[in-house]
PDB file of N, CA and C in Angstrom:
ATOM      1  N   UNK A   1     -43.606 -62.147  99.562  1.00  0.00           N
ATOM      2  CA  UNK A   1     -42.262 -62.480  99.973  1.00  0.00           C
ATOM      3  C   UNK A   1     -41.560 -63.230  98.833  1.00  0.00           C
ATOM      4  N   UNK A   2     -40.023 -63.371  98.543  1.00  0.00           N
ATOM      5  CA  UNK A   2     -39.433 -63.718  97.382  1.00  0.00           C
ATOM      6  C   UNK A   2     -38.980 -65.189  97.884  1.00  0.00           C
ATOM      7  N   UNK A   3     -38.255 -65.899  97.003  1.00  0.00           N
ATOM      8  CA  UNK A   3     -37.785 -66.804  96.876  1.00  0.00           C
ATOM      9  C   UNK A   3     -37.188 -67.499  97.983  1.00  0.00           C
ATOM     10  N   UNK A   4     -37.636 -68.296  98.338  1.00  0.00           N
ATOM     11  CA  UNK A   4     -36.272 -69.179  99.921  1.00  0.00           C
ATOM     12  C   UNK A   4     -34.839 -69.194  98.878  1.00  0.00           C
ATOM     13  N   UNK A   5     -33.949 -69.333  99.573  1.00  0.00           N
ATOM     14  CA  UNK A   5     -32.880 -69.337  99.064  1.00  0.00           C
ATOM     15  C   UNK A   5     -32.760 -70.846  98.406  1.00  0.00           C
ATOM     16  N   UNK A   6     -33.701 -72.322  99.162  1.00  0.00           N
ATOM     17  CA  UNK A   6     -33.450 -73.398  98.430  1.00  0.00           C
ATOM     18  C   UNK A   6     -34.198 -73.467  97.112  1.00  0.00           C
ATOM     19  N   UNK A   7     -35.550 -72.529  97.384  1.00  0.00           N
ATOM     20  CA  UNK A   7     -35.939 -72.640  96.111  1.00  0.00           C
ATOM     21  C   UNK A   7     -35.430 -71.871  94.824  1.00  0.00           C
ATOM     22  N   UNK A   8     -34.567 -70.706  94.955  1.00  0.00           N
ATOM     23  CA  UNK A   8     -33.361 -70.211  93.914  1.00  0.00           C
ATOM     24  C   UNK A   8     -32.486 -71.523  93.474  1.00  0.00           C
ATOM     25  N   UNK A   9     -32.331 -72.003  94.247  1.00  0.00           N
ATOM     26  CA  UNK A   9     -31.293 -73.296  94.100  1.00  0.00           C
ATOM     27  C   UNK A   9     -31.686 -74.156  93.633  1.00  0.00           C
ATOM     28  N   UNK A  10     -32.976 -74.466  93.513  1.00  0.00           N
ATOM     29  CA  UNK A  10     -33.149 -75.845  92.604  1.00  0.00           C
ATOM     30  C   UNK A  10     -33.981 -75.065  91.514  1.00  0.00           C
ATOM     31  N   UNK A  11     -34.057 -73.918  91.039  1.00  0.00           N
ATOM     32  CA  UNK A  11     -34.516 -73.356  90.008  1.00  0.00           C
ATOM     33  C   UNK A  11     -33.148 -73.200  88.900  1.00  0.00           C
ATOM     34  N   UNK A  12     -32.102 -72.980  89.470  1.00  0.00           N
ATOM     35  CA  UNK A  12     -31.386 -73.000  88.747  1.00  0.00           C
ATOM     36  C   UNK A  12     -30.366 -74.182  88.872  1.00  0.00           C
ATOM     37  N   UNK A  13     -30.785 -74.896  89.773  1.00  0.00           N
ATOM     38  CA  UNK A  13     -30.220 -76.387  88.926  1.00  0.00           C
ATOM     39  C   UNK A  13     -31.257 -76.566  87.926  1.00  0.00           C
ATOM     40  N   UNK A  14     -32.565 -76.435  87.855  1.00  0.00           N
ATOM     41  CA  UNK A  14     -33.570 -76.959  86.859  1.00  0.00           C
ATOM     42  C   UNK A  14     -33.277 -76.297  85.579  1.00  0.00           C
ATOM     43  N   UNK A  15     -32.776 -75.265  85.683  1.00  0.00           N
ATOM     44  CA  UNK A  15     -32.311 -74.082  84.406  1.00  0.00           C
ATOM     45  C   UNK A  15     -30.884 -74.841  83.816  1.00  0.00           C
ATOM     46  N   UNK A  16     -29.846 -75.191  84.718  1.00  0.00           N
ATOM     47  CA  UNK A  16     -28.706 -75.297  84.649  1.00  0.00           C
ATOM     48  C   UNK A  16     -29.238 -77.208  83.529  1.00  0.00           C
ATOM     49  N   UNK A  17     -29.940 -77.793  83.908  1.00  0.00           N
ATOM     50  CA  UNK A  17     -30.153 -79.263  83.410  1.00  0.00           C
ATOM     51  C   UNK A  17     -31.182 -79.565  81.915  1.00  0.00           C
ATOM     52  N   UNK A  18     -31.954 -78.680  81.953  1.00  0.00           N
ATOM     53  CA  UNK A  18     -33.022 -77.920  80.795  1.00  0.00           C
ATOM     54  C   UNK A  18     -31.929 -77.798  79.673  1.00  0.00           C
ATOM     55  N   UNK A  19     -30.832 -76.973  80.066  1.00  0.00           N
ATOM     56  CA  UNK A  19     -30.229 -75.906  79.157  1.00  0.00           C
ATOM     57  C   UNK A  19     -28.743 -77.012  78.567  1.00  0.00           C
ATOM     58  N   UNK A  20     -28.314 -78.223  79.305  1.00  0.00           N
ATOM     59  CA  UNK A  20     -27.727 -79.118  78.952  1.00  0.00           C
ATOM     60  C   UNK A  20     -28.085 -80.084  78.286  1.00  0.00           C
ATOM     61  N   UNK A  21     -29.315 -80.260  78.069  1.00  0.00           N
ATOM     62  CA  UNK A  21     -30.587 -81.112  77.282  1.00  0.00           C
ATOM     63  C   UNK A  21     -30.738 -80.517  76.066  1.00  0.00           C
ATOM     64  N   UNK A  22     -30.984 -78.868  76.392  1.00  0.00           N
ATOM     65  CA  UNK A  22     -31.147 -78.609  74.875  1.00  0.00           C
ATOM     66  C   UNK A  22     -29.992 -78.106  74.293  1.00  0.00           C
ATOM     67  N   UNK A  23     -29.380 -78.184  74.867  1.00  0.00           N
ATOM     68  CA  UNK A  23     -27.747 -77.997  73.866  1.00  0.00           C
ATOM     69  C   UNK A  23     -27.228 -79.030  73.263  1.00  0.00           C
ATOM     70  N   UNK A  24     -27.162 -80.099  73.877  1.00  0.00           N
ATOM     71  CA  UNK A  24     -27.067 -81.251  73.271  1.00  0.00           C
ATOM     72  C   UNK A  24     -27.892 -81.758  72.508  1.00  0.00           C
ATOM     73  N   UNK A  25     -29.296 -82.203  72.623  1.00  0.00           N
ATOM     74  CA  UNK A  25     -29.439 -81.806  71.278  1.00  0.00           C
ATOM     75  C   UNK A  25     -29.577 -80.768  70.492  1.00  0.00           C
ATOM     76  N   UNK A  26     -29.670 -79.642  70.538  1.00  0.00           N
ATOM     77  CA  UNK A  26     -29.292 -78.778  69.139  1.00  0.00           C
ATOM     78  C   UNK A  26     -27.943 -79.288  68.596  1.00  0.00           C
ATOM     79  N   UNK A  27     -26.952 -79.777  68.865  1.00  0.00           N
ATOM     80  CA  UNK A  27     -26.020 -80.307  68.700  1.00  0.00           C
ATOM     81  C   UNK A  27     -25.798 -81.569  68.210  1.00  0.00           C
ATOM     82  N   UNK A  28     -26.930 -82.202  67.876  1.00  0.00           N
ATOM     83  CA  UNK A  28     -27.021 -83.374  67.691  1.00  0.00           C
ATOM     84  C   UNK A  28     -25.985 -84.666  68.149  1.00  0.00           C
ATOM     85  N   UNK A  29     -26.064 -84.537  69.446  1.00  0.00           N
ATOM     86  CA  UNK A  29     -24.774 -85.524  70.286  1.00  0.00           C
ATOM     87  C   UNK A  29     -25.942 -86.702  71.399  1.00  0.00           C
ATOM     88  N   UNK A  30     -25.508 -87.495  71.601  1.00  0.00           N
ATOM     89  CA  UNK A  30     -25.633 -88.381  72.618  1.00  0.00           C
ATOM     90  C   UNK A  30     -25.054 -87.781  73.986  1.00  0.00           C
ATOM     91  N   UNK A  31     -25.839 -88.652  74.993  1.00  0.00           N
ATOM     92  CA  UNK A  31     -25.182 -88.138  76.151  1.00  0.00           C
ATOM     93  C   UNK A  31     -23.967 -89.093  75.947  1.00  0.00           C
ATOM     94  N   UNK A  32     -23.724 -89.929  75.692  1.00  0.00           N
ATOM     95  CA  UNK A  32     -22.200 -90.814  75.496  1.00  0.00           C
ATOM     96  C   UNK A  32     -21.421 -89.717  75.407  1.00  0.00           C
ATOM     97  N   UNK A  33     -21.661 -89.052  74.254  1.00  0.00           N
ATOM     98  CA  UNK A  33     -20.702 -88.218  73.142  1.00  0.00           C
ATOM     99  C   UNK A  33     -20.480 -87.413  73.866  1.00  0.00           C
ATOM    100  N   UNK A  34     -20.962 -86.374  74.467  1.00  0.00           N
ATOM    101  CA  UNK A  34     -21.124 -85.205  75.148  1.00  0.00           C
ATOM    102  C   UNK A  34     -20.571 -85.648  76.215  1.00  0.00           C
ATOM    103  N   UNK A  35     -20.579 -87.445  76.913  1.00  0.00           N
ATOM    104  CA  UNK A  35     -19.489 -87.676  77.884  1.00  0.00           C
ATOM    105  C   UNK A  35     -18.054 -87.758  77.985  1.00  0.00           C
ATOM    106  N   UNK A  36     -17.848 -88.152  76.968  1.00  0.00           N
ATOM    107  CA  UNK A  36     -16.625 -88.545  75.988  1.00  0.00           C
ATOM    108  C   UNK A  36     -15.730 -87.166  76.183  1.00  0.00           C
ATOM    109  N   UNK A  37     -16.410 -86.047  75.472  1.00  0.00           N
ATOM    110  CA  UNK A  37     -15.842 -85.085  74.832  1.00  0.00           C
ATOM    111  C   UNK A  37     -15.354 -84.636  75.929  1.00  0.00           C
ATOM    112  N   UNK A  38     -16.614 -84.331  77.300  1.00  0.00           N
ATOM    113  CA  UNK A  38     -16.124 -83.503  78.545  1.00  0.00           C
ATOM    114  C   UNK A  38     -15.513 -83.919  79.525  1.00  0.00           C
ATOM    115  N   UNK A  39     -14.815 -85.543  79.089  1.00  0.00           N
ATOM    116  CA  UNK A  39     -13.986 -86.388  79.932  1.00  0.00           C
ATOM    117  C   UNK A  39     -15.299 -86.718  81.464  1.00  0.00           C
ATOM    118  N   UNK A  40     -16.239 -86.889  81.088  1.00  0.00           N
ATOM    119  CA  UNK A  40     -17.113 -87.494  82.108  1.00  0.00           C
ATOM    120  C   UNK A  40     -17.543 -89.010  82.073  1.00  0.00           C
ATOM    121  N   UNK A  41     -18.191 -89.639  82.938  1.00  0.00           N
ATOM    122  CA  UNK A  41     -18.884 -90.771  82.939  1.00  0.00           C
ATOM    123  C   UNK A  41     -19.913 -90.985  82.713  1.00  0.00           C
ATOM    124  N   UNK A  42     -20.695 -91.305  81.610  1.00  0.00           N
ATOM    125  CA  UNK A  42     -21.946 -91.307  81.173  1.00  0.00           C
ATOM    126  C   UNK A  42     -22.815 -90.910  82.051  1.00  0.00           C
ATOM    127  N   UNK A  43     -22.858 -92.057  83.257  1.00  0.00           N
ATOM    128  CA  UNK A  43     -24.254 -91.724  84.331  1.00  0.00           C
ATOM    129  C   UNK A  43     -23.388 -90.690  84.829  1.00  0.00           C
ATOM    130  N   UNK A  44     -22.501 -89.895  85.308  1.00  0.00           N
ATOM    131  CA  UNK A  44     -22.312 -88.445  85.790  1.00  0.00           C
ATOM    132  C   UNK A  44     -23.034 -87.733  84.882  1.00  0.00           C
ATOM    133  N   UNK A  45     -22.806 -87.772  83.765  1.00  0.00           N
ATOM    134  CA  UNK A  45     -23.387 -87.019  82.808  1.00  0.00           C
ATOM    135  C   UNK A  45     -25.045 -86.738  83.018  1.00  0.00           C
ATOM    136  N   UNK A  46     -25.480 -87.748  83.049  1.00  0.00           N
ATOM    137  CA  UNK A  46     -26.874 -88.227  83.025  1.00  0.00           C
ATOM    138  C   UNK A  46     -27.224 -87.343  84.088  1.00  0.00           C
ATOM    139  N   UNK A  47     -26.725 -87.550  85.289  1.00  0.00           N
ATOM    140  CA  UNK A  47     -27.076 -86.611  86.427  1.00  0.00           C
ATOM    141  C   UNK A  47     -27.185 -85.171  86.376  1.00  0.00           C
ATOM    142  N   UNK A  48     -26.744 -84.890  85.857  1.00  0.00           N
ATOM    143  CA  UNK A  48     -26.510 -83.177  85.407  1.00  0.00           C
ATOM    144  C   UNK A  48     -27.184 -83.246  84.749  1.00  0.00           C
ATOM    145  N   UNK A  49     -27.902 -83.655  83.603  1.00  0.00           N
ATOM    146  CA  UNK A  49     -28.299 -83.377  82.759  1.00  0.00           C
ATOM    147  C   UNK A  49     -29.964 -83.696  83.403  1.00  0.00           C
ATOM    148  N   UNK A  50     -30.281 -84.672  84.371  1.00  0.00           N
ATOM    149  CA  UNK A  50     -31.546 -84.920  85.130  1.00  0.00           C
ATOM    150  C   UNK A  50     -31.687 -83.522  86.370  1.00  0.00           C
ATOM    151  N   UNK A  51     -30.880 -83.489  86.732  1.00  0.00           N
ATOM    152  CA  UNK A  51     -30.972 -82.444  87.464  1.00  0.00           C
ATOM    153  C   UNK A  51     -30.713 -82.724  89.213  1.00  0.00           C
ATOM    154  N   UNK A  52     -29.984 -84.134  89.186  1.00  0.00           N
ATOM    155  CA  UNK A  52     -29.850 -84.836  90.627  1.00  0.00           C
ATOM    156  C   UNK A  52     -28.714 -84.557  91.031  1.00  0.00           C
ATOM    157  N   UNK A  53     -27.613 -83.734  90.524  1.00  0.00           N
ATOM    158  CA  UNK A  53     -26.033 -83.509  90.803  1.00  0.00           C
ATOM    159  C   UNK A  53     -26.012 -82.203  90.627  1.00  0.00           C
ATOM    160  N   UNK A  54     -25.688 -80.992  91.508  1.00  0.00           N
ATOM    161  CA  UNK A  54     -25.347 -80.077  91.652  1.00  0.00           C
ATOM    162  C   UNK A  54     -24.040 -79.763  91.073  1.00  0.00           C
ATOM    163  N   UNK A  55     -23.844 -79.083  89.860  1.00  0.00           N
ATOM    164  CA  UNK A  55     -22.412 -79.433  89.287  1.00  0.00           C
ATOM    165  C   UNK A  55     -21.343 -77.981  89.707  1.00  0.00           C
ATOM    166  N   UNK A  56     -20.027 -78.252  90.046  1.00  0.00           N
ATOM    167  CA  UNK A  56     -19.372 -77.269  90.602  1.00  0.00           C
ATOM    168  C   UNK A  56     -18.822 -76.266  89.222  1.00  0.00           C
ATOM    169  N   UNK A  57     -18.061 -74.879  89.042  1.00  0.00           N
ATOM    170  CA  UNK A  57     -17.970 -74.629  88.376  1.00  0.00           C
ATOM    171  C   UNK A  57     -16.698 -75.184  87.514  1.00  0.00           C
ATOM    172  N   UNK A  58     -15.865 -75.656  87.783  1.00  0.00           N
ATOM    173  CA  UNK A  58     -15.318 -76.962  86.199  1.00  0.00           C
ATOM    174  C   UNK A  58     -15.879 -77.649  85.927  1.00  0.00           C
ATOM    175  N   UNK A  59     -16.895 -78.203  86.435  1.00  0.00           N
ATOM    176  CA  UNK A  59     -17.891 -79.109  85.625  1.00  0.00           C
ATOM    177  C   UNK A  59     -18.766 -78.609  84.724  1.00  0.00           C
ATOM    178  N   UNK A  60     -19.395 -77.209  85.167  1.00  0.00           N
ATOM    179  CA  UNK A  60     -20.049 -76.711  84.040  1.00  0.00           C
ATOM    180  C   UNK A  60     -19.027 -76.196  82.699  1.00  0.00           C
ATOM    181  N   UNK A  61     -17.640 -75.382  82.964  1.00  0.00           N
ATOM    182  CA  UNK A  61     -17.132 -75.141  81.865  1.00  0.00           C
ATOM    183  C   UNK A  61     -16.329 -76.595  81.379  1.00  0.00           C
ATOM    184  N   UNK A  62     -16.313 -77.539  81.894  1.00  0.00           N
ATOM    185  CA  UNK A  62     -16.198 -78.973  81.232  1.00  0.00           C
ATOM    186  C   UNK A  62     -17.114 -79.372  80.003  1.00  0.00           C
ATOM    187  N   UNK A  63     -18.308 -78.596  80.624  1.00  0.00           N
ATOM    188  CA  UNK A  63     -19.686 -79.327  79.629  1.00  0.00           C
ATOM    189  C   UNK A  63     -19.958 -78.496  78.727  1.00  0.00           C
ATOM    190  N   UNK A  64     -19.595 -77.121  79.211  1.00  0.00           N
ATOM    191  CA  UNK A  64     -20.224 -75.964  78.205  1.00  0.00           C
ATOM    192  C   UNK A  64     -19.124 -76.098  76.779  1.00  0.00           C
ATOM    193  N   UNK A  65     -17.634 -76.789  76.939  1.00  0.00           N
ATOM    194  CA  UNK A  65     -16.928 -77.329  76.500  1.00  0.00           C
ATOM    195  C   UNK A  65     -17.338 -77.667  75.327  1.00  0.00           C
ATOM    196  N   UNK A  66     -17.553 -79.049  75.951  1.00  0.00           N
ATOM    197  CA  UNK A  66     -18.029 -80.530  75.582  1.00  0.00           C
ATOM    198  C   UNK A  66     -19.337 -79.948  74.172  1.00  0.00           C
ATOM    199  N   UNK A  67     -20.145 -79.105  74.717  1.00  0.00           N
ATOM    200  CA  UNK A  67     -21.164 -78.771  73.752  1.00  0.00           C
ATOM    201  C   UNK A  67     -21.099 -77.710  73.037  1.00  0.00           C
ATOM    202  N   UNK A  68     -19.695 -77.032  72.733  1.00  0.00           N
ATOM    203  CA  UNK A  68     -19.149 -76.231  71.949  1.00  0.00           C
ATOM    204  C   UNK A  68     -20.291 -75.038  72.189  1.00  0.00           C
ATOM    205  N   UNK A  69     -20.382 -74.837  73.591  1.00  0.00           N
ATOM    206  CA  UNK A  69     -21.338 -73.357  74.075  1.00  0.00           C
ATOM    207  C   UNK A  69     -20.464 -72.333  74.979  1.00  0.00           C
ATOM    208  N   UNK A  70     -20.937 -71.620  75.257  1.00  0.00           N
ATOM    209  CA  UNK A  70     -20.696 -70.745  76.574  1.00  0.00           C
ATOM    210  C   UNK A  70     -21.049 -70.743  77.533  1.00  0.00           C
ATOM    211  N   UNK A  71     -20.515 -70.729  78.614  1.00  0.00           N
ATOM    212  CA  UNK A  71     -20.990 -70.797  79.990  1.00  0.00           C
ATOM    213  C   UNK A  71     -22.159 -70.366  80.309  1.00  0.00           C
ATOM    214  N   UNK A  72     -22.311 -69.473  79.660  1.00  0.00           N
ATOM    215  CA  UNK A  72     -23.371 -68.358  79.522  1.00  0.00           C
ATOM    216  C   UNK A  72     -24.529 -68.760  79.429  1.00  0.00           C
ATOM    217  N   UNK A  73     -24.115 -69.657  78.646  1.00  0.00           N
ATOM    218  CA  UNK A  73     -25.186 -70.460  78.165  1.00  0.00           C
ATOM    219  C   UNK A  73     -26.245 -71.734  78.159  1.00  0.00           C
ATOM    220  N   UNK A  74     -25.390 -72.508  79.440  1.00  0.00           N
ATOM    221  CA  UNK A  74     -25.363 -73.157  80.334  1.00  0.00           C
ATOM    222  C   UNK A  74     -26.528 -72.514  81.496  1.00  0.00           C
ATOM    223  N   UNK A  75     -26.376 -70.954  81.904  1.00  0.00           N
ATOM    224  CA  UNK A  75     -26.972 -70.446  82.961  1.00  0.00           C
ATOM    225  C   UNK A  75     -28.440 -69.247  82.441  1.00  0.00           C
ATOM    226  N   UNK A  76     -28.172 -69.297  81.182  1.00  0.00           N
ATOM    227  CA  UNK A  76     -29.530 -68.246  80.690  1.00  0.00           C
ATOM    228  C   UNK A  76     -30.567 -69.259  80.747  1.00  0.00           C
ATOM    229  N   UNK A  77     -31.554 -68.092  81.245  1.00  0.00           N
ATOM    230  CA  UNK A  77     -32.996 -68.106  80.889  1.00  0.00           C
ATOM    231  C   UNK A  77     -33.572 -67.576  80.029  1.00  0.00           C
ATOM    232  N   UNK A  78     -33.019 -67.087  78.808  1.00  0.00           N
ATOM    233  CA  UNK A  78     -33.397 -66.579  77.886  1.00  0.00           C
ATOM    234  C   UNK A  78     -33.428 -67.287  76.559  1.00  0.00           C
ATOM    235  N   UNK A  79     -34.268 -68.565  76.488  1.00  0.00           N
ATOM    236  CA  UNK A  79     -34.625 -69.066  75.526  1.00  0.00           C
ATOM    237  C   UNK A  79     -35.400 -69.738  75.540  1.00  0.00           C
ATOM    238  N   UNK A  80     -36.127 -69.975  73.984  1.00  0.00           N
ATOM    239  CA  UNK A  80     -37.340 -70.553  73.894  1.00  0.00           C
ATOM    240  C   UNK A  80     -37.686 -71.826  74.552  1.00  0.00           C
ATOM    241  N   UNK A  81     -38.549 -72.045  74.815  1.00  0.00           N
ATOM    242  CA  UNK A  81     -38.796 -73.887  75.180  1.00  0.00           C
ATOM    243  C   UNK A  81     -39.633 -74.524  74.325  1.00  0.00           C
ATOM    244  N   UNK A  82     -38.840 -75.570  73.385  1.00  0.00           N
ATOM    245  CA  UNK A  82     -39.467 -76.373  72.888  1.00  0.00           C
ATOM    246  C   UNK A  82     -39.785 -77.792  73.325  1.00  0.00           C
ATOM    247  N   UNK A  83     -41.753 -78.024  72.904  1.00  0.00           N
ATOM    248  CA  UNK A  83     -42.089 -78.876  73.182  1.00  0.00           C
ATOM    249  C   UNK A  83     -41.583 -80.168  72.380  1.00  0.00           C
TER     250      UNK A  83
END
């Protein structure tokens, strides 16, 4: 049997918070910076980026913004994971 629908949902918040971690740093930014830029509040920031705030869609193209990415990019699973 496939996926519960909550567990889709916190797989891709876990994807959606992974993928804001490593954008920022590949980017070499602070979460400050990356708050700054996307007009957020640090600990909002923090939350998204932990994975405790379900973010609506202007918040993600706020951030995907903020980290000079694509939305796209924000939501793929198609990249490496570094330890």
């Amino acid at each position: 049997m496939g996926k519960t629908l909550e567990q889709e949902y916190r797989t891709l918040l876990k994807v959606i918070s992974e993928n804001l971690k490593r954008l920022r740093k590949r980017a070499q930014l602070t979460q400050e910076q990356v708050s700054h830029q996307g007009g957020f509040h640090t600990r909002f920031y923090q939350k998204l980026e932990s994975g405790t705030y379900s973010p609506n869609l202007f918040t993600l193209v706020r951030a995907a913004r903020a980290l000079k990415a694509k939305l796209s990019d924000l939501l793929s699973t198609n990249h490496q994971k570094h330890a």
